[in-house]
PDB file of N, CA and C in Angstrom:
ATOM      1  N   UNK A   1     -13.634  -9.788 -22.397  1.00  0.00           N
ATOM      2  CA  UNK A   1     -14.441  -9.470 -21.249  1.00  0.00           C
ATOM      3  C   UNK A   1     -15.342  -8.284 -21.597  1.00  0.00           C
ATOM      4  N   UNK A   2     -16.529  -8.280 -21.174  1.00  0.00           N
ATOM      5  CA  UNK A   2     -17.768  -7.310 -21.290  1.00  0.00           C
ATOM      6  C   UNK A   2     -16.898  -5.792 -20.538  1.00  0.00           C
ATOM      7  N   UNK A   3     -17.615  -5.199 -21.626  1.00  0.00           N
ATOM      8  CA  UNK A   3     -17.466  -3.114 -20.226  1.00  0.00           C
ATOM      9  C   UNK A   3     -17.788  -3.385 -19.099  1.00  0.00           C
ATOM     10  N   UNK A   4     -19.007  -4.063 -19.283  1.00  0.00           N
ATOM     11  CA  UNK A   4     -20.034  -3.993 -17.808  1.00  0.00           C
ATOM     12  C   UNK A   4     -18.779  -4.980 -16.546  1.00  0.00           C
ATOM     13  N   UNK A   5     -18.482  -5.805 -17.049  1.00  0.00           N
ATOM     14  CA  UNK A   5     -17.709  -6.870 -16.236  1.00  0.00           C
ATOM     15  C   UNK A   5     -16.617  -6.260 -15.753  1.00  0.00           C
ATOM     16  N   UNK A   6     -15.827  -5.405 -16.689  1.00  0.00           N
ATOM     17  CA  UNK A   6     -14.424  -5.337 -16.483  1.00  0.00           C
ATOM     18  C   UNK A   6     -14.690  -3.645 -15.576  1.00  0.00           C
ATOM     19  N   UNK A   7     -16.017  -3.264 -16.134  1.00  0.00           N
ATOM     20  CA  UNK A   7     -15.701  -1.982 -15.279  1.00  0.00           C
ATOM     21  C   UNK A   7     -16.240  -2.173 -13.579  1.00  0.00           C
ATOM     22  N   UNK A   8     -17.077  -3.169 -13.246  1.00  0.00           N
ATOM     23  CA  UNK A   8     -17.750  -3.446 -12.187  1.00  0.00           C
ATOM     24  C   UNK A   8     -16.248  -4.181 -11.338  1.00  0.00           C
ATOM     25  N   UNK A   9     -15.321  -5.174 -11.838  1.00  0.00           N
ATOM     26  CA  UNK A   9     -14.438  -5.333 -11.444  1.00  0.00           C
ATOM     27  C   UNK A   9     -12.750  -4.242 -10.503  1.00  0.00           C
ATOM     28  N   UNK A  10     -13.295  -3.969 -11.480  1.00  0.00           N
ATOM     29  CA  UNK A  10     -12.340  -2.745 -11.566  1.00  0.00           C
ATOM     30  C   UNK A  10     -12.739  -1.321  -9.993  1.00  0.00           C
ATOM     31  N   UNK A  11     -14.480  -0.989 -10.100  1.00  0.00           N
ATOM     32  CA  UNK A  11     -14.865  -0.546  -9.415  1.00  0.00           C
ATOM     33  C   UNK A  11     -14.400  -1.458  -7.677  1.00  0.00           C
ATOM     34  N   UNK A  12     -14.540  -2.352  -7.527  1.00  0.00           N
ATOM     35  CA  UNK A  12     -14.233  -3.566  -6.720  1.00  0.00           C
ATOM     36  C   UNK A  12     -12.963  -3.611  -6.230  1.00  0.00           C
ATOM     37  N   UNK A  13     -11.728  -2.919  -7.031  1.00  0.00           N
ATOM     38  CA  UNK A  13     -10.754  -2.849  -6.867  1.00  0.00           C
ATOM     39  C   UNK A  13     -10.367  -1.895  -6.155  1.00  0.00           C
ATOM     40  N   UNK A  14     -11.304  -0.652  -6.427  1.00  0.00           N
ATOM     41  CA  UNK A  14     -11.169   0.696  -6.370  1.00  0.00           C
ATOM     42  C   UNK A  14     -11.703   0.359  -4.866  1.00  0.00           C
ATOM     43  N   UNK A  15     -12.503  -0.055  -4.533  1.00  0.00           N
ATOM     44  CA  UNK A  15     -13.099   0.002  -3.088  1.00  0.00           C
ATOM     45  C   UNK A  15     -12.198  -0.571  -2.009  1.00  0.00           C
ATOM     46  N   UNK A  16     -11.415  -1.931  -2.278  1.00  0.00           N
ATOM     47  CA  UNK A  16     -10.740  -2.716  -1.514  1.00  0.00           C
ATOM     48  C   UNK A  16      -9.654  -2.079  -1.494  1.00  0.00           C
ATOM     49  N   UNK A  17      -8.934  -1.018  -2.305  1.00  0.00           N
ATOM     50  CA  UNK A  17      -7.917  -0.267  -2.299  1.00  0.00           C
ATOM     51  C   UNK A  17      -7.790   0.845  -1.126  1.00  0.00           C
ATOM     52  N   UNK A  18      -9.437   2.009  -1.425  1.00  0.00           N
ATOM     53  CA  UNK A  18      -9.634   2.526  -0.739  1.00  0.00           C
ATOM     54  C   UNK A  18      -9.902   2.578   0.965  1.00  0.00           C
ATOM     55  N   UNK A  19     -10.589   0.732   1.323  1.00  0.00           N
ATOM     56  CA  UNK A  19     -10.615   0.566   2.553  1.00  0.00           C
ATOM     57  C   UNK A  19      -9.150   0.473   3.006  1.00  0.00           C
ATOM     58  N   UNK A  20      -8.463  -0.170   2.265  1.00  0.00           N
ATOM     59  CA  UNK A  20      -7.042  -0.699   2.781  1.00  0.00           C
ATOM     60  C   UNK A  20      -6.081   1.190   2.878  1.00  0.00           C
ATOM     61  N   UNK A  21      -6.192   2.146   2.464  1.00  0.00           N
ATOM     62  CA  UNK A  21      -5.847   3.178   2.715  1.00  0.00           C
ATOM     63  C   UNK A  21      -6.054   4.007   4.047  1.00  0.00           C
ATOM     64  N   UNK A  22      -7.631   3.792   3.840  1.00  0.00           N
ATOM     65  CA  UNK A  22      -8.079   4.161   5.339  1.00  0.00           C
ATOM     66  C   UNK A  22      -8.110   3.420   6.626  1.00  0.00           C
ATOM     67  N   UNK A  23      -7.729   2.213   6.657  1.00  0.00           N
ATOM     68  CA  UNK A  23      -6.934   1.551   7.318  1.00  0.00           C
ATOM     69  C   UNK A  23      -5.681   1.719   8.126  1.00  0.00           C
ATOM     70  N   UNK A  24      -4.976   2.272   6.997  1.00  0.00           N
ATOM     71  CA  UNK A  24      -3.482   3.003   7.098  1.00  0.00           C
ATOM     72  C   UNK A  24      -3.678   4.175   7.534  1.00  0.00           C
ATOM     73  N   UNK A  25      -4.440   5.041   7.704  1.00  0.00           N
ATOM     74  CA  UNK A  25      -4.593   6.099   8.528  1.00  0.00           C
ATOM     75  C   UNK A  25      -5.278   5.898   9.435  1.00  0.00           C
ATOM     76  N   UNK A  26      -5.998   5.085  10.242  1.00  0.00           N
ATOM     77  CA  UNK A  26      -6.424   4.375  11.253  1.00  0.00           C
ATOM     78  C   UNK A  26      -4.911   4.155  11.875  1.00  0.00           C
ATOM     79  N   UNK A  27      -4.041   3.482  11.211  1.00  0.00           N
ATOM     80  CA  UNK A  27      -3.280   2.788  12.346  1.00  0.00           C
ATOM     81  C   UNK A  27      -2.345   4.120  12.345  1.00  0.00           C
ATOM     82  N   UNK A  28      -2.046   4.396  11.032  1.00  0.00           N
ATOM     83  CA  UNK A  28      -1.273   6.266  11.490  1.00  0.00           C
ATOM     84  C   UNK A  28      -1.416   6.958  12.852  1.00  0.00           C
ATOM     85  N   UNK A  29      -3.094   6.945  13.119  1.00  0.00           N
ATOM     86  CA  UNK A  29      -3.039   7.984  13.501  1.00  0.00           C
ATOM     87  C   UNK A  29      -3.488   7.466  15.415  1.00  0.00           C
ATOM     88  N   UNK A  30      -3.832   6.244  15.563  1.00  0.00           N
ATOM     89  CA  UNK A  30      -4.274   5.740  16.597  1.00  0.00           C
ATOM     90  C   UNK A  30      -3.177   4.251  16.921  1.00  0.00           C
ATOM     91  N   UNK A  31      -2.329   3.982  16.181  1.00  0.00           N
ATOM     92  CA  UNK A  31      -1.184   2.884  16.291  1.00  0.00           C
ATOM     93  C   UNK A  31      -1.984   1.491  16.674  1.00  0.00           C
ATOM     94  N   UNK A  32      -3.432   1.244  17.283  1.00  0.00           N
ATOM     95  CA  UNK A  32      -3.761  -0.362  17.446  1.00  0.00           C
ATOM     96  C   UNK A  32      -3.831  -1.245  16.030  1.00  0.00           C
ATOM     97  N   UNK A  33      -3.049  -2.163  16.195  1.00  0.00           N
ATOM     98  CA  UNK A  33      -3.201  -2.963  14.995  1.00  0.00           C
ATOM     99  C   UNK A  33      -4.834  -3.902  15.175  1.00  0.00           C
ATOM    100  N   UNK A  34      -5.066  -4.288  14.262  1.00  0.00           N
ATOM    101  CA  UNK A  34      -6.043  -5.362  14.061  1.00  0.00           C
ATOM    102  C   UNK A  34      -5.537  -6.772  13.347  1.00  0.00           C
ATOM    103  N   UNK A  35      -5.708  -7.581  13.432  1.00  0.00           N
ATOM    104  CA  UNK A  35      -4.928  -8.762  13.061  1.00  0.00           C
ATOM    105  C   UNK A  35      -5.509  -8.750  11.184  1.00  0.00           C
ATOM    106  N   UNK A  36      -4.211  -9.022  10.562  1.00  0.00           N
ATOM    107  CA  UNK A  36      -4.154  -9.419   9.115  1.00  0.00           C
ATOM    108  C   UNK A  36      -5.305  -9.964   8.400  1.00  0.00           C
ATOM    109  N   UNK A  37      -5.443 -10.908   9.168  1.00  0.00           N
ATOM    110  CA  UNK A  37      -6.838 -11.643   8.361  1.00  0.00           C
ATOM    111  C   UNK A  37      -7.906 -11.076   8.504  1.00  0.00           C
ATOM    112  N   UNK A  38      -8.260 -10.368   9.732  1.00  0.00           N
ATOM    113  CA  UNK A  38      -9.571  -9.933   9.614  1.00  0.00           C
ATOM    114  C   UNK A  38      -9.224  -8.380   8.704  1.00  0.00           C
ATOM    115  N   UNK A  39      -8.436  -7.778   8.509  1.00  0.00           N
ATOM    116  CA  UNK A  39      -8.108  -6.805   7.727  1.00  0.00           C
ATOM    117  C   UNK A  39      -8.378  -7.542   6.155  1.00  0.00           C
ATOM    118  N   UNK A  40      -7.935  -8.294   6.044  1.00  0.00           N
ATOM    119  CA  UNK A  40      -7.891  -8.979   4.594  1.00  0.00           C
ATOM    120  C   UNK A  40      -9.200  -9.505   4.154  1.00  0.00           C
ATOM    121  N   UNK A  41      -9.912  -9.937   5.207  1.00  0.00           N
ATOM    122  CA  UNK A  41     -11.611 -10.374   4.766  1.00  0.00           C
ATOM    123  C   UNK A  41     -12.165  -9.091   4.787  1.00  0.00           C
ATOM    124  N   UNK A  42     -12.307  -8.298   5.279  1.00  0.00           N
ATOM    125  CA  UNK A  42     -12.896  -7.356   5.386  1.00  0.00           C
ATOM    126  C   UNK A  42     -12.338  -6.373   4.085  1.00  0.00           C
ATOM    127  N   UNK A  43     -11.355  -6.404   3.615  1.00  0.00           N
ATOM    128  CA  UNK A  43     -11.166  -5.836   2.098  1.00  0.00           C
ATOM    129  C   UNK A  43     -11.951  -6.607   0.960  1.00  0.00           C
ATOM    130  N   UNK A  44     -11.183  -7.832   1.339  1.00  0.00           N
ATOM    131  CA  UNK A  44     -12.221  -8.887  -0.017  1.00  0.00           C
ATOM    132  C   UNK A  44     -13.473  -8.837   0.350  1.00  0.00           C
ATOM    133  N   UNK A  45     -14.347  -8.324   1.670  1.00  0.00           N
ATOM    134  CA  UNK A  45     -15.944  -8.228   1.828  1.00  0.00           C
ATOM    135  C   UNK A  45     -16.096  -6.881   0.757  1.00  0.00           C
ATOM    136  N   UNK A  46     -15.581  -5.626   1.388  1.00  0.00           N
ATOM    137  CA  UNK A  46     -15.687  -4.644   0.264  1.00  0.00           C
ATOM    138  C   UNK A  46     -15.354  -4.552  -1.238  1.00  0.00           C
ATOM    139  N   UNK A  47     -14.980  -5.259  -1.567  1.00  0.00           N
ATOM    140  CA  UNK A  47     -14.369  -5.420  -3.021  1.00  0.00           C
ATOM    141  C   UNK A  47     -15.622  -6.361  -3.317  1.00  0.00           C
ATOM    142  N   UNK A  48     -15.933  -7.180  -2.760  1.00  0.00           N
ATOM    143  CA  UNK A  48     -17.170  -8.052  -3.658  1.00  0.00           C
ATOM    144  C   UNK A  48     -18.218  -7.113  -3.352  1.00  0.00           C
ATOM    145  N   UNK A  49     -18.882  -6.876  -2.570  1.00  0.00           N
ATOM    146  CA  UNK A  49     -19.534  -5.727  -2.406  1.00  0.00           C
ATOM    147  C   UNK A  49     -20.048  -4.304  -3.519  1.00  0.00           C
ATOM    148  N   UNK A  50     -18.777  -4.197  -3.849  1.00  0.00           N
ATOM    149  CA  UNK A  50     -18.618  -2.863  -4.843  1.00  0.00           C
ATOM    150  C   UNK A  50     -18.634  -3.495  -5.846  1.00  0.00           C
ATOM    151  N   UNK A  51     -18.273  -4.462  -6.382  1.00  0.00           N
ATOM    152  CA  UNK A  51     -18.211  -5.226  -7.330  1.00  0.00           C
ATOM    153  C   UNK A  51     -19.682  -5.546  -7.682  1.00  0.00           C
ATOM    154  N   UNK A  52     -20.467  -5.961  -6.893  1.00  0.00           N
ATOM    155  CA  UNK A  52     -21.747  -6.494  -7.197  1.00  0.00           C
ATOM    156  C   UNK A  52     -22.417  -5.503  -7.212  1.00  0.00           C
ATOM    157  N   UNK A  53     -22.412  -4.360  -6.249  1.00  0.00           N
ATOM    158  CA  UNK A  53     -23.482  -3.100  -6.298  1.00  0.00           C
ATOM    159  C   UNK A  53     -23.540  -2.472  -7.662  1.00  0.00           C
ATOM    160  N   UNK A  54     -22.225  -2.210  -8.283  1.00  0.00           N
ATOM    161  CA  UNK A  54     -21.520  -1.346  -9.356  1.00  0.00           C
ATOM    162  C   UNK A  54     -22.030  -2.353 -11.010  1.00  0.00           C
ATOM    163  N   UNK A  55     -22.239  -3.453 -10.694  1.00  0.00           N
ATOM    164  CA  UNK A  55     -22.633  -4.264 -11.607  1.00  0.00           C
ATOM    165  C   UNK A  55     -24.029  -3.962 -11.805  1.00  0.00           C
ATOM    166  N   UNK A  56     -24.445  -3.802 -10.506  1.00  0.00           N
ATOM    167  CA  UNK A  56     -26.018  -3.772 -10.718  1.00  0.00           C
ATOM    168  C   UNK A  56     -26.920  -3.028 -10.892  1.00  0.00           C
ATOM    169  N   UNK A  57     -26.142  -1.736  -9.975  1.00  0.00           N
ATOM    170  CA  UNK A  57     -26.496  -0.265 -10.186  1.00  0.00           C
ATOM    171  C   UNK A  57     -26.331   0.152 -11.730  1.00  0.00           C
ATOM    172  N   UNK A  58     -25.127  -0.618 -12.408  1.00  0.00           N
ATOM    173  CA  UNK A  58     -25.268  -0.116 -14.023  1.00  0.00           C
ATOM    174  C   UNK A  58     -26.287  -0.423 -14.776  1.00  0.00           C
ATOM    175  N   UNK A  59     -26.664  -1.563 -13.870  1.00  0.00           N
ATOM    176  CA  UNK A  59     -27.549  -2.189 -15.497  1.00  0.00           C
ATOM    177  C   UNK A  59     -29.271  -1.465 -14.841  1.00  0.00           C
ATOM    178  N   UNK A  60     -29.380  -0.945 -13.848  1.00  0.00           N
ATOM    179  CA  UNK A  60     -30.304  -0.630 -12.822  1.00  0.00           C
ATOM    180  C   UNK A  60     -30.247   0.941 -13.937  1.00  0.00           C
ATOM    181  N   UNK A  61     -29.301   1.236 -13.822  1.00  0.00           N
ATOM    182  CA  UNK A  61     -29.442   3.050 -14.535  1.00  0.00           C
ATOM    183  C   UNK A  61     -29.526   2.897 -15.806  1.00  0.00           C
ATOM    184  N   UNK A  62     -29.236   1.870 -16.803  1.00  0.00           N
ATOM    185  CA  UNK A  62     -29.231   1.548 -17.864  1.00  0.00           C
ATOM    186  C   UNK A  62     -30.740   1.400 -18.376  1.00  0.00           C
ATOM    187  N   UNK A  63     -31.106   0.671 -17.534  1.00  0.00           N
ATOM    188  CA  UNK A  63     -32.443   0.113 -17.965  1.00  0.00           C
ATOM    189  C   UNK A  63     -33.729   1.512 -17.348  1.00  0.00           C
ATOM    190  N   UNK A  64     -33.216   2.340 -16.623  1.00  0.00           N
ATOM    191  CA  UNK A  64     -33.723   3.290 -16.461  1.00  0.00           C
ATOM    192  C   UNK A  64     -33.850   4.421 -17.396  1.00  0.00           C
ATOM    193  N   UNK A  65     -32.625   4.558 -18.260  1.00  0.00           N
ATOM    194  CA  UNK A  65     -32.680   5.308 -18.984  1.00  0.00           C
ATOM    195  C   UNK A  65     -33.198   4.624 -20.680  1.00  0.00           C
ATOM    196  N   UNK A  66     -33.149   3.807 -20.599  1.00  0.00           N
ATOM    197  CA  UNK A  66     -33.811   3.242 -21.946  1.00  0.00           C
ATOM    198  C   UNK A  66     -33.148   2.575 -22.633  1.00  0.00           C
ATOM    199  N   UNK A  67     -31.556   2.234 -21.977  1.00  0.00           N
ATOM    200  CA  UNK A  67     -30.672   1.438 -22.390  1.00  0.00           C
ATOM    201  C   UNK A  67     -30.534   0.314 -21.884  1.00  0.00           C
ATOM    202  N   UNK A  68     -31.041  -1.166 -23.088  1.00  0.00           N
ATOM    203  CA  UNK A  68     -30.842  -2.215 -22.531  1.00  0.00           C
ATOM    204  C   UNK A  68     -29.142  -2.737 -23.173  1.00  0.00           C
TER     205      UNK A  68
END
């Protein structure tokens, strides 16, 4: 697998992790649940999300700086 792939992935991970944390302090701190699935699309929305921005933004700064 490419840097670019595995690190844009990875970034993707990092995001869907992070929503799902702050989530957990949402319900910490205010107790309403939200139902599972829409919790769960809404992680996999952010994870593709970060995934694609982080892919693109690299090759976006790459090619900015003179690195193809």
């Amino acid at each position: 697998m490419r840097p670019r792939v595995k690190s844009s992935l990875l970034w993707g991970v990092v995001g869907a992790l992070a929503f799902l944390v702050l989530y957990q302090g949402y319900l910490l701190f205010d107790g309403e649940g939200v139902p599972v699935p829409a919790v769960a699309a809404v992680a996999v929305a952010v994870a593709t999300g970060a995934t694609t921005l982080s892919y693109l933004g690299e090759g976006w700064l790459a090619g900015r700086n003179g690195r193809v």
